[in-house]
PDB file of N, CA and C in Angstrom:
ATOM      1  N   UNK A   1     -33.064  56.032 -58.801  1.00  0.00           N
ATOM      2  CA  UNK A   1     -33.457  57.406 -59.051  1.00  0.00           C
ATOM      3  C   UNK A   1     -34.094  57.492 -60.424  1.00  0.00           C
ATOM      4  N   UNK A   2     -35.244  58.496 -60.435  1.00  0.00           N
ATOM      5  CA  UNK A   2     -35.520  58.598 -61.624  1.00  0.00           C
ATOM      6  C   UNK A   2     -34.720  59.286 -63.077  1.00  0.00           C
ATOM      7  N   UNK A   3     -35.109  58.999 -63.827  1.00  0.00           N
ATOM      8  CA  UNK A   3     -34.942  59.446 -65.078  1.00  0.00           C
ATOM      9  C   UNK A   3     -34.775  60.741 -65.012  1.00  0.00           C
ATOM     10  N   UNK A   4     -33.881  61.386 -66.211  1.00  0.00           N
ATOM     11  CA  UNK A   4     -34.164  62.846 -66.318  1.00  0.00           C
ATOM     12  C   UNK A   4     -35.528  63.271 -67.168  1.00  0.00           C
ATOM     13  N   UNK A   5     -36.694  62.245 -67.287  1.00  0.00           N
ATOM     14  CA  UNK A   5     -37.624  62.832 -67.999  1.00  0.00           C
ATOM     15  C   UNK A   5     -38.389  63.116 -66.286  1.00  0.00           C
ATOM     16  N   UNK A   6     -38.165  62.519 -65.585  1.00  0.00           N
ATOM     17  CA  UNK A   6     -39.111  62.804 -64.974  1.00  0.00           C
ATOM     18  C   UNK A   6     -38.949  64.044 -64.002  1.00  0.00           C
ATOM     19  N   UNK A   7     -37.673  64.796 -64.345  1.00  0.00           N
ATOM     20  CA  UNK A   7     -37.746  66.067 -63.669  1.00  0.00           C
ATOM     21  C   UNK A   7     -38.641  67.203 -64.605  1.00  0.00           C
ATOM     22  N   UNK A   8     -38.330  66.478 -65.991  1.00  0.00           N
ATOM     23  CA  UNK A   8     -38.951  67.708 -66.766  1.00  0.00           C
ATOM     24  C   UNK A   8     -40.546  67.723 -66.443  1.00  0.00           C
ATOM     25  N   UNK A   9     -41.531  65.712 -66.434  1.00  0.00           N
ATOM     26  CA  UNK A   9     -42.932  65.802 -66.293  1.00  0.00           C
ATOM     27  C   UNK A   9     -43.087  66.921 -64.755  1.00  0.00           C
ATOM     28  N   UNK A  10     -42.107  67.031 -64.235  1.00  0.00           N
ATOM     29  CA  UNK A  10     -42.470  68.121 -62.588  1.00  0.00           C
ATOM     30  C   UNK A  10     -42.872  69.289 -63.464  1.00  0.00           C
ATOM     31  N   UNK A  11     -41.876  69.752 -64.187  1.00  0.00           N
ATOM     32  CA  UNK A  11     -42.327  71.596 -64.904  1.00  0.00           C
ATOM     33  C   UNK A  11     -43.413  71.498 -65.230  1.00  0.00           C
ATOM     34  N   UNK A  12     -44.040  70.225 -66.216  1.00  0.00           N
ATOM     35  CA  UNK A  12     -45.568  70.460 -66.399  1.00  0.00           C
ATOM     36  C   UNK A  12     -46.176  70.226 -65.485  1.00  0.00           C
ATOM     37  N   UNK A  13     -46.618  70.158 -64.410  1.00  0.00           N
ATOM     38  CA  UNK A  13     -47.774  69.721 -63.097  1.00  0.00           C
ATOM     39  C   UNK A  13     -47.169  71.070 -62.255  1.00  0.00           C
ATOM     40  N   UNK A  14     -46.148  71.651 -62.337  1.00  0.00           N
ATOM     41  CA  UNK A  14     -45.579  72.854 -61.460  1.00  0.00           C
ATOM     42  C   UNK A  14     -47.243  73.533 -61.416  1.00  0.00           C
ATOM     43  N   UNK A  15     -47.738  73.954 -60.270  1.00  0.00           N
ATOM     44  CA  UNK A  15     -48.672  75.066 -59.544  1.00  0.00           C
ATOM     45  C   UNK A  15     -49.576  74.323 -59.983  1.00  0.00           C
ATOM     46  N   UNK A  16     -49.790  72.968 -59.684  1.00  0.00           N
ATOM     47  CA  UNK A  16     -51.397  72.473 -60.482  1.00  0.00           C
ATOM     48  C   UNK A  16     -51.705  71.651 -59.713  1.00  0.00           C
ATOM     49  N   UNK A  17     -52.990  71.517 -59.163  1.00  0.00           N
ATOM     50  CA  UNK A  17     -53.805  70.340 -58.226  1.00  0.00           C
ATOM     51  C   UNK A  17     -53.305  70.801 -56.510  1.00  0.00           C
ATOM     52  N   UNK A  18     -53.816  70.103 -55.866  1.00  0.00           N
ATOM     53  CA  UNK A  18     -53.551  69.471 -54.851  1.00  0.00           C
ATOM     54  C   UNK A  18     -51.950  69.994 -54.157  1.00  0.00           C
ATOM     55  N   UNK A  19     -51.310  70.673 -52.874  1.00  0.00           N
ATOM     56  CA  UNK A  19     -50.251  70.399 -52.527  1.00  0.00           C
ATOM     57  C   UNK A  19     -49.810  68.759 -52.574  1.00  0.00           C
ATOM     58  N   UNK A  20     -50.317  68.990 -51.767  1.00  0.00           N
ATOM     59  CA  UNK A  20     -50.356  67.012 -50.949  1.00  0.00           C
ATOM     60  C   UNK A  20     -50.472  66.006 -51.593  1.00  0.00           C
ATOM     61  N   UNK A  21     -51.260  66.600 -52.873  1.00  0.00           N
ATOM     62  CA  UNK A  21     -51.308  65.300 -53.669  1.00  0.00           C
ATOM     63  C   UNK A  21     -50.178  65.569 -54.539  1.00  0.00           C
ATOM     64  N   UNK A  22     -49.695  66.329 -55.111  1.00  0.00           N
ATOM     65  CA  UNK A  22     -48.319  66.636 -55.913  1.00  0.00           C
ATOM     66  C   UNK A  22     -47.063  65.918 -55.278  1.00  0.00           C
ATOM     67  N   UNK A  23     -47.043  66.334 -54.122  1.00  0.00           N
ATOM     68  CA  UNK A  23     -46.047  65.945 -52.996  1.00  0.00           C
ATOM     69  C   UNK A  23     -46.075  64.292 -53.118  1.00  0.00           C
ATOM     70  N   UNK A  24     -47.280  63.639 -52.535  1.00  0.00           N
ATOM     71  CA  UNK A  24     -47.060  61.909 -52.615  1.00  0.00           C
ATOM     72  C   UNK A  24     -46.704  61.469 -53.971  1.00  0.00           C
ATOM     73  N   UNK A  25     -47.369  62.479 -54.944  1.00  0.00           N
ATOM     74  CA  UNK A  25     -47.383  61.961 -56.338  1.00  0.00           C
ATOM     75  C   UNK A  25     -45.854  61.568 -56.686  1.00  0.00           C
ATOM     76  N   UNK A  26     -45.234  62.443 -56.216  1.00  0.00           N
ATOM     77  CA  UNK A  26     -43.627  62.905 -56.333  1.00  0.00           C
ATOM     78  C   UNK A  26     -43.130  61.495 -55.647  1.00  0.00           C
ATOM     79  N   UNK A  27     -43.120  61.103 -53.893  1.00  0.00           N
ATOM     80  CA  UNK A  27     -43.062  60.043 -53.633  1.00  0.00           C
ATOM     81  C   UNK A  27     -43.067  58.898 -54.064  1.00  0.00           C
ATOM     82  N   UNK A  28     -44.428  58.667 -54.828  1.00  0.00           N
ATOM     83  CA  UNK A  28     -44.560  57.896 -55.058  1.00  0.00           C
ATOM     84  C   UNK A  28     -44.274  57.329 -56.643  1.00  0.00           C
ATOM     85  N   UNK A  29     -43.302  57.952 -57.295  1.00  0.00           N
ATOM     86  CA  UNK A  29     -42.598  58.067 -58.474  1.00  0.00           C
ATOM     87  C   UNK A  29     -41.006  57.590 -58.097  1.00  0.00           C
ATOM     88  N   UNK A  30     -40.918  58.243 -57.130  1.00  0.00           N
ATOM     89  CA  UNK A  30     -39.689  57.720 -56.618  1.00  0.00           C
ATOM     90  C   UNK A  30     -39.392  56.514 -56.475  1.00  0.00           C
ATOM     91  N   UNK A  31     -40.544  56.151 -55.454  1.00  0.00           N
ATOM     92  CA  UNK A  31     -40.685  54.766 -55.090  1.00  0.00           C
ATOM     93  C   UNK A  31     -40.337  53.678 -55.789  1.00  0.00           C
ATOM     94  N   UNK A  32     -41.357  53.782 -57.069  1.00  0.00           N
ATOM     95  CA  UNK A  32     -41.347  52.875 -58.035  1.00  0.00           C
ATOM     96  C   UNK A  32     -40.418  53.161 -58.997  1.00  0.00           C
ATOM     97  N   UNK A  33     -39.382  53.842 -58.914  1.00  0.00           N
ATOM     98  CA  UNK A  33     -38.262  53.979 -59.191  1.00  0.00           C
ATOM     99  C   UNK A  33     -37.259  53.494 -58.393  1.00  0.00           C
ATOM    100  N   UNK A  34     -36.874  53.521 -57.313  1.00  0.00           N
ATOM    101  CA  UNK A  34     -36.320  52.514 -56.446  1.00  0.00           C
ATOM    102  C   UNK A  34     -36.225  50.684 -56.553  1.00  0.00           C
ATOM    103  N   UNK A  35     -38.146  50.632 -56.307  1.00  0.00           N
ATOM    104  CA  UNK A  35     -37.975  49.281 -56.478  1.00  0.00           C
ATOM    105  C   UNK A  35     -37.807  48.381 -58.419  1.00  0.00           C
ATOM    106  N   UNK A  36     -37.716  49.469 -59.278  1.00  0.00           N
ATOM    107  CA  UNK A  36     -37.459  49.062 -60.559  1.00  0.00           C
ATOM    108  C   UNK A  36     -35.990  49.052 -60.280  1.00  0.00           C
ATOM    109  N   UNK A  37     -34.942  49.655 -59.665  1.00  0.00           N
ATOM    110  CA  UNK A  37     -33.446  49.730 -59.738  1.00  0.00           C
ATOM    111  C   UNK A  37     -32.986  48.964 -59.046  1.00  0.00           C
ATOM    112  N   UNK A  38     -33.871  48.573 -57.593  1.00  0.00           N
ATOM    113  CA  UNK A  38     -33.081  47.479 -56.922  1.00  0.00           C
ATOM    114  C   UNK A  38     -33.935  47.095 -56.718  1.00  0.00           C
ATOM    115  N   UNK A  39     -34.971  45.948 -57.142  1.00  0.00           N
ATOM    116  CA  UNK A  39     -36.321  45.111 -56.880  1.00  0.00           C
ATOM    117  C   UNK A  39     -36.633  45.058 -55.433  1.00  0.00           C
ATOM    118  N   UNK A  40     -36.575  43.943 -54.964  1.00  0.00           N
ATOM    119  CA  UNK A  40     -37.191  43.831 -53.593  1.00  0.00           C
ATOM    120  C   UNK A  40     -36.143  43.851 -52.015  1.00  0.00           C
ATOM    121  N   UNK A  41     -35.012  43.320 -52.664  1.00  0.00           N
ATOM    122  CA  UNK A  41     -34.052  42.749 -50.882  1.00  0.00           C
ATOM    123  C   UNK A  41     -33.359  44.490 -51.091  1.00  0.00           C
ATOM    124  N   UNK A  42     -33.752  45.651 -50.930  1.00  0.00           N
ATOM    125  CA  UNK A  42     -33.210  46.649 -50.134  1.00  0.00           C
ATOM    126  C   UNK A  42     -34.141  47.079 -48.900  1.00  0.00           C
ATOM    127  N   UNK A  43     -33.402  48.312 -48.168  1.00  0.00           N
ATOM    128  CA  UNK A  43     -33.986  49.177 -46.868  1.00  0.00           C
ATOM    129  C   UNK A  43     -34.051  50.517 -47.477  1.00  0.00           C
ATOM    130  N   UNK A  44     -34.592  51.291 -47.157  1.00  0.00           N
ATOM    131  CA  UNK A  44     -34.255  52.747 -47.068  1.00  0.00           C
ATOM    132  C   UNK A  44     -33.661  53.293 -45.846  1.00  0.00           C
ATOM    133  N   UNK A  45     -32.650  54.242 -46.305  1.00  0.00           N
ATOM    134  CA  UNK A  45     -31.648  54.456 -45.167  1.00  0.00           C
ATOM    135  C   UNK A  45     -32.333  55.939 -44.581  1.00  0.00           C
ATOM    136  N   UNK A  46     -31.001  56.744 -44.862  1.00  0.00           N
ATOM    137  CA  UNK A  46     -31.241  57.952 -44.577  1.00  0.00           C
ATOM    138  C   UNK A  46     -31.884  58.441 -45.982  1.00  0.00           C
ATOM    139  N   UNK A  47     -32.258  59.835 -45.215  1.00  0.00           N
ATOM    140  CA  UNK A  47     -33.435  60.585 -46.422  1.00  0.00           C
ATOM    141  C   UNK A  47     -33.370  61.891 -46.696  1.00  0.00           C
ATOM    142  N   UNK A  48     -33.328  62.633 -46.865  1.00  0.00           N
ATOM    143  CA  UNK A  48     -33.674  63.917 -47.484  1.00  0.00           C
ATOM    144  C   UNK A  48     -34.139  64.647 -47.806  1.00  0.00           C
ATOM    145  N   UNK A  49     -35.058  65.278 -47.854  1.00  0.00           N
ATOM    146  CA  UNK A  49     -35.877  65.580 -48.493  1.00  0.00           C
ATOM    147  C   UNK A  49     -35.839  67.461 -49.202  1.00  0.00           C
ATOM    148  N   UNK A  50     -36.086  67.597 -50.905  1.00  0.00           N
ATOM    149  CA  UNK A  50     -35.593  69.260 -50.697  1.00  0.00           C
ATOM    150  C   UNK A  50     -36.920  69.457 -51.429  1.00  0.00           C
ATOM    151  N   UNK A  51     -37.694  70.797 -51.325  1.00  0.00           N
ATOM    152  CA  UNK A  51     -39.059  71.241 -51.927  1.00  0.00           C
ATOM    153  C   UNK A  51     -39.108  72.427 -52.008  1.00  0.00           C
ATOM    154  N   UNK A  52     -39.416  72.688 -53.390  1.00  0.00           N
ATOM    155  CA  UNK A  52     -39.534  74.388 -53.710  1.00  0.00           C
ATOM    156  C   UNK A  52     -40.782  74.590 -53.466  1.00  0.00           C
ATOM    157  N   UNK A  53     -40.870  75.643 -52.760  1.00  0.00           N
ATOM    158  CA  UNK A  53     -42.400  76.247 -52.624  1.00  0.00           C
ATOM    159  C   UNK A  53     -42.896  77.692 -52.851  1.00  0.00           C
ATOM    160  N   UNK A  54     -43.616  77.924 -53.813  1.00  0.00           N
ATOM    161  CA  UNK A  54     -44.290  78.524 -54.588  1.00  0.00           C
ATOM    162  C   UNK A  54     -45.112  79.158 -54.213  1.00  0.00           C
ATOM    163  N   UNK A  55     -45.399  80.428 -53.430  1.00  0.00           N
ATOM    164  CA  UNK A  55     -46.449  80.954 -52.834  1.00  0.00           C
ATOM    165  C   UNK A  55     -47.004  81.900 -53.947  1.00  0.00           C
ATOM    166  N   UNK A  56     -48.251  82.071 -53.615  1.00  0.00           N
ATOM    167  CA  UNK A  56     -49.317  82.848 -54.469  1.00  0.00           C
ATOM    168  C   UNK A  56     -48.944  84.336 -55.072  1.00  0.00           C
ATOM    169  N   UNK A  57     -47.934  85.209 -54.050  1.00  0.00           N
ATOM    170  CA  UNK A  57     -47.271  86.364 -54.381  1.00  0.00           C
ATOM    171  C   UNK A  57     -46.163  86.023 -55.054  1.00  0.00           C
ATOM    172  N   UNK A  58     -45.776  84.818 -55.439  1.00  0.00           N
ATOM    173  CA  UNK A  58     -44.433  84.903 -56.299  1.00  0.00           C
ATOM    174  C   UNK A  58     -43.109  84.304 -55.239  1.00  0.00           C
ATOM    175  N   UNK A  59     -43.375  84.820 -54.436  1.00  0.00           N
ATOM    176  CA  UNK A  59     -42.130  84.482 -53.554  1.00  0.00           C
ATOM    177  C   UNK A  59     -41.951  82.911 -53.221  1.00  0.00           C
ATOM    178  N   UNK A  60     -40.411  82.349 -53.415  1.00  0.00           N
ATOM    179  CA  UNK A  60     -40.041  81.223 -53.704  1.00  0.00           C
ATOM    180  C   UNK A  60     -39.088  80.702 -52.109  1.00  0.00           C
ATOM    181  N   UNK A  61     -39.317  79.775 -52.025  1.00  0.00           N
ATOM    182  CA  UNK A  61     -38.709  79.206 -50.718  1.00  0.00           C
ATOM    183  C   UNK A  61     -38.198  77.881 -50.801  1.00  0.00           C
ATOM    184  N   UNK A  62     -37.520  77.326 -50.149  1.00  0.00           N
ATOM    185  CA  UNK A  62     -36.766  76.055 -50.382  1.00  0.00           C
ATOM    186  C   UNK A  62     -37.332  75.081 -48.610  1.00  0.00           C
ATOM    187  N   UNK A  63     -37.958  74.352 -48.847  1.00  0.00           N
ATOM    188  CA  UNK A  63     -38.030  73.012 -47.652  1.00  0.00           C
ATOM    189  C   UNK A  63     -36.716  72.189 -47.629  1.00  0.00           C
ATOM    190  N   UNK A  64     -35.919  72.250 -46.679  1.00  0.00           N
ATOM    191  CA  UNK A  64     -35.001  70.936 -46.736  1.00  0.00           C
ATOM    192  C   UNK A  64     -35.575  70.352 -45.254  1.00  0.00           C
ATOM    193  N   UNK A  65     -35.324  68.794 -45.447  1.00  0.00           N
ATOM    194  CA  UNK A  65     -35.513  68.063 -44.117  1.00  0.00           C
ATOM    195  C   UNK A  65     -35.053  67.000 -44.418  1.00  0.00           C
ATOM    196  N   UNK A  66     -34.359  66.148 -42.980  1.00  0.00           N
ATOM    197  CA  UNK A  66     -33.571  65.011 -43.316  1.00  0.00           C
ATOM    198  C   UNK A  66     -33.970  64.296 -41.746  1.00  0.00           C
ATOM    199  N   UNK A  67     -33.552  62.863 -42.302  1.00  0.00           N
ATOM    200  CA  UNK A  67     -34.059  62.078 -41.005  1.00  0.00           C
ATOM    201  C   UNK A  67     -32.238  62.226 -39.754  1.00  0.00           C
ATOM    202  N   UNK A  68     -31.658  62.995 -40.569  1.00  0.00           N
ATOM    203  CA  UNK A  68     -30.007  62.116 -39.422  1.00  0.00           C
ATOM    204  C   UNK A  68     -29.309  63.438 -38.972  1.00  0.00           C
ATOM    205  N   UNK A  69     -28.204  63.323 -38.991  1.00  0.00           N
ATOM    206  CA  UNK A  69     -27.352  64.150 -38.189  1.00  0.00           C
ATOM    207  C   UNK A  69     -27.190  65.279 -39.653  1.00  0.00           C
ATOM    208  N   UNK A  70     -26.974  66.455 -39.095  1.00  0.00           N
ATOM    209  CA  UNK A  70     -26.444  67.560 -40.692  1.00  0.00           C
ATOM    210  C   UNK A  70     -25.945  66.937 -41.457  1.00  0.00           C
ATOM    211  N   UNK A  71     -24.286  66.660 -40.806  1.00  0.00           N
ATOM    212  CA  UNK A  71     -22.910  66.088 -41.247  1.00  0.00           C
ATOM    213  C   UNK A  71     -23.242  64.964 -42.518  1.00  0.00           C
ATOM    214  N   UNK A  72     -24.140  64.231 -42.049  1.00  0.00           N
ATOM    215  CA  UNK A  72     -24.820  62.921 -42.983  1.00  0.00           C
ATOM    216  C   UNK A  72     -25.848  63.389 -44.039  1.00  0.00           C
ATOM    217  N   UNK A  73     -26.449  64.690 -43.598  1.00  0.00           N
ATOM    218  CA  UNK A  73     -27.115  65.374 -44.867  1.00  0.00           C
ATOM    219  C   UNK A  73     -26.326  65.965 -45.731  1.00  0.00           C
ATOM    220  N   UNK A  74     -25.599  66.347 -45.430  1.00  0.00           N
ATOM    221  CA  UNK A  74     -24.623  67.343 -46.229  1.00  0.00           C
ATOM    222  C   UNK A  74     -23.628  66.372 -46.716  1.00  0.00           C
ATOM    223  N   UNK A  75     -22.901  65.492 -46.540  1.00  0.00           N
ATOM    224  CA  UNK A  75     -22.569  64.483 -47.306  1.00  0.00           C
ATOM    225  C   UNK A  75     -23.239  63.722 -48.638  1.00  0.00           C
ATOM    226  N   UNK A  76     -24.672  63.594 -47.830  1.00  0.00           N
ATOM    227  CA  UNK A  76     -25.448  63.156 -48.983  1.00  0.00           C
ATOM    228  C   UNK A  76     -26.093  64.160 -50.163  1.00  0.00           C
ATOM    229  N   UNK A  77     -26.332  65.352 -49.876  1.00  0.00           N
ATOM    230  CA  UNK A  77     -26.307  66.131 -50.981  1.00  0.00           C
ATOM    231  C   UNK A  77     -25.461  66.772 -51.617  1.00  0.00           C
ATOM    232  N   UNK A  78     -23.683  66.579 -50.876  1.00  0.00           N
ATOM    233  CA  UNK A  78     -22.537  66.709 -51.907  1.00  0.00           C
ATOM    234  C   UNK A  78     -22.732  65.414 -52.710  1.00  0.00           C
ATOM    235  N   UNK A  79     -22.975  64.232 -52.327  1.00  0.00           N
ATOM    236  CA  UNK A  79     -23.040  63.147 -53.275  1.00  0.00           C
ATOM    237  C   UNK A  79     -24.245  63.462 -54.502  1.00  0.00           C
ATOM    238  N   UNK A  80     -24.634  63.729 -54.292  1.00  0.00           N
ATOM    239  CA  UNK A  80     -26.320  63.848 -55.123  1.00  0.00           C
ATOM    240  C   UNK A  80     -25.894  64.743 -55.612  1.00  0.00           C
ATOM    241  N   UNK A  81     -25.498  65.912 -55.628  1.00  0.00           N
ATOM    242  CA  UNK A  81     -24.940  67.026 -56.654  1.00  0.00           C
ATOM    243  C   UNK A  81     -23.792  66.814 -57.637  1.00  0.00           C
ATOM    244  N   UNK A  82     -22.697  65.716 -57.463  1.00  0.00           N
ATOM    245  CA  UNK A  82     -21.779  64.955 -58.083  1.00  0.00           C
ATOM    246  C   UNK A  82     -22.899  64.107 -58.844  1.00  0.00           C
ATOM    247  N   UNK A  83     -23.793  63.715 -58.462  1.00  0.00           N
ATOM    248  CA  UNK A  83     -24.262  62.350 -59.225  1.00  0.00           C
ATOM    249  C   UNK A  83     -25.645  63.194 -60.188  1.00  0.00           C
ATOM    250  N   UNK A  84     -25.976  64.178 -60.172  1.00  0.00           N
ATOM    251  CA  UNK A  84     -26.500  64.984 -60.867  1.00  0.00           C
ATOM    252  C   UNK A  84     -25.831  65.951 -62.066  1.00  0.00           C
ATOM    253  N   UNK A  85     -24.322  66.078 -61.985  1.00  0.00           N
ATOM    254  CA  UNK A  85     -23.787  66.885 -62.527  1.00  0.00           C
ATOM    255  C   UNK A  85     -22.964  65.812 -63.374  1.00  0.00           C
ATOM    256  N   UNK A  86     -22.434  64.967 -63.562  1.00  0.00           N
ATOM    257  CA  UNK A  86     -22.247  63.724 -63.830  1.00  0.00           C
ATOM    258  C   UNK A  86     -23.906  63.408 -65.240  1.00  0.00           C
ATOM    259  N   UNK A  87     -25.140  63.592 -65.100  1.00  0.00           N
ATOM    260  CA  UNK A  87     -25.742  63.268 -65.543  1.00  0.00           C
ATOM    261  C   UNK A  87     -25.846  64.328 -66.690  1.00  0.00           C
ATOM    262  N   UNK A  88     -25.750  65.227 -66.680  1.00  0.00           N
ATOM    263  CA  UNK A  88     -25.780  66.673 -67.478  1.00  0.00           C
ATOM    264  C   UNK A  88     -24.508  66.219 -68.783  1.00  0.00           C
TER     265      UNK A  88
END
């Protein structure tokens, strides 16, 4: 997982460029955050995914999507909220 700088570089790029390209950009930060933490012999398992979205009137919305069962999402973002709060 990345760094906590790299939640802050999100606030600066917040409402700028491209959806789609923000979005992979994001991906693809991850990524290479992954393979810097565990180099090459892992898989990616299950996934997650959460996205604030920002419409033009102001109004704010939340994307969640996951590849598995709830039960296994919701496990994994009680874990991720322990392992975020832990970082604070």
């Amino acid at each position: 997982m990345a760094g906590p700088e790299a939640g802050d570089q999100g606030n600066e790029r917040e409402g700028t460029g491209d959806p789609r390209t923000r979005l992979m950009q994001e991906v693809a930060e991850q990524m290479d955050a992954i393979e810097t933490d565990f180099g090459d012999g892992y898989q990616i398992g299950h996934v997650v995914t959460i996205v604030e979205v920002i419409q033009p009137d102001g109004n704010v919305g939340l994307r969640v999507r996951s590849n598995q069962q709830p039960w296994i999402s919701l496990g994994m973002l009680q874990f991720a909220q322990k392992f975020v709060e832990a970082q604070i």
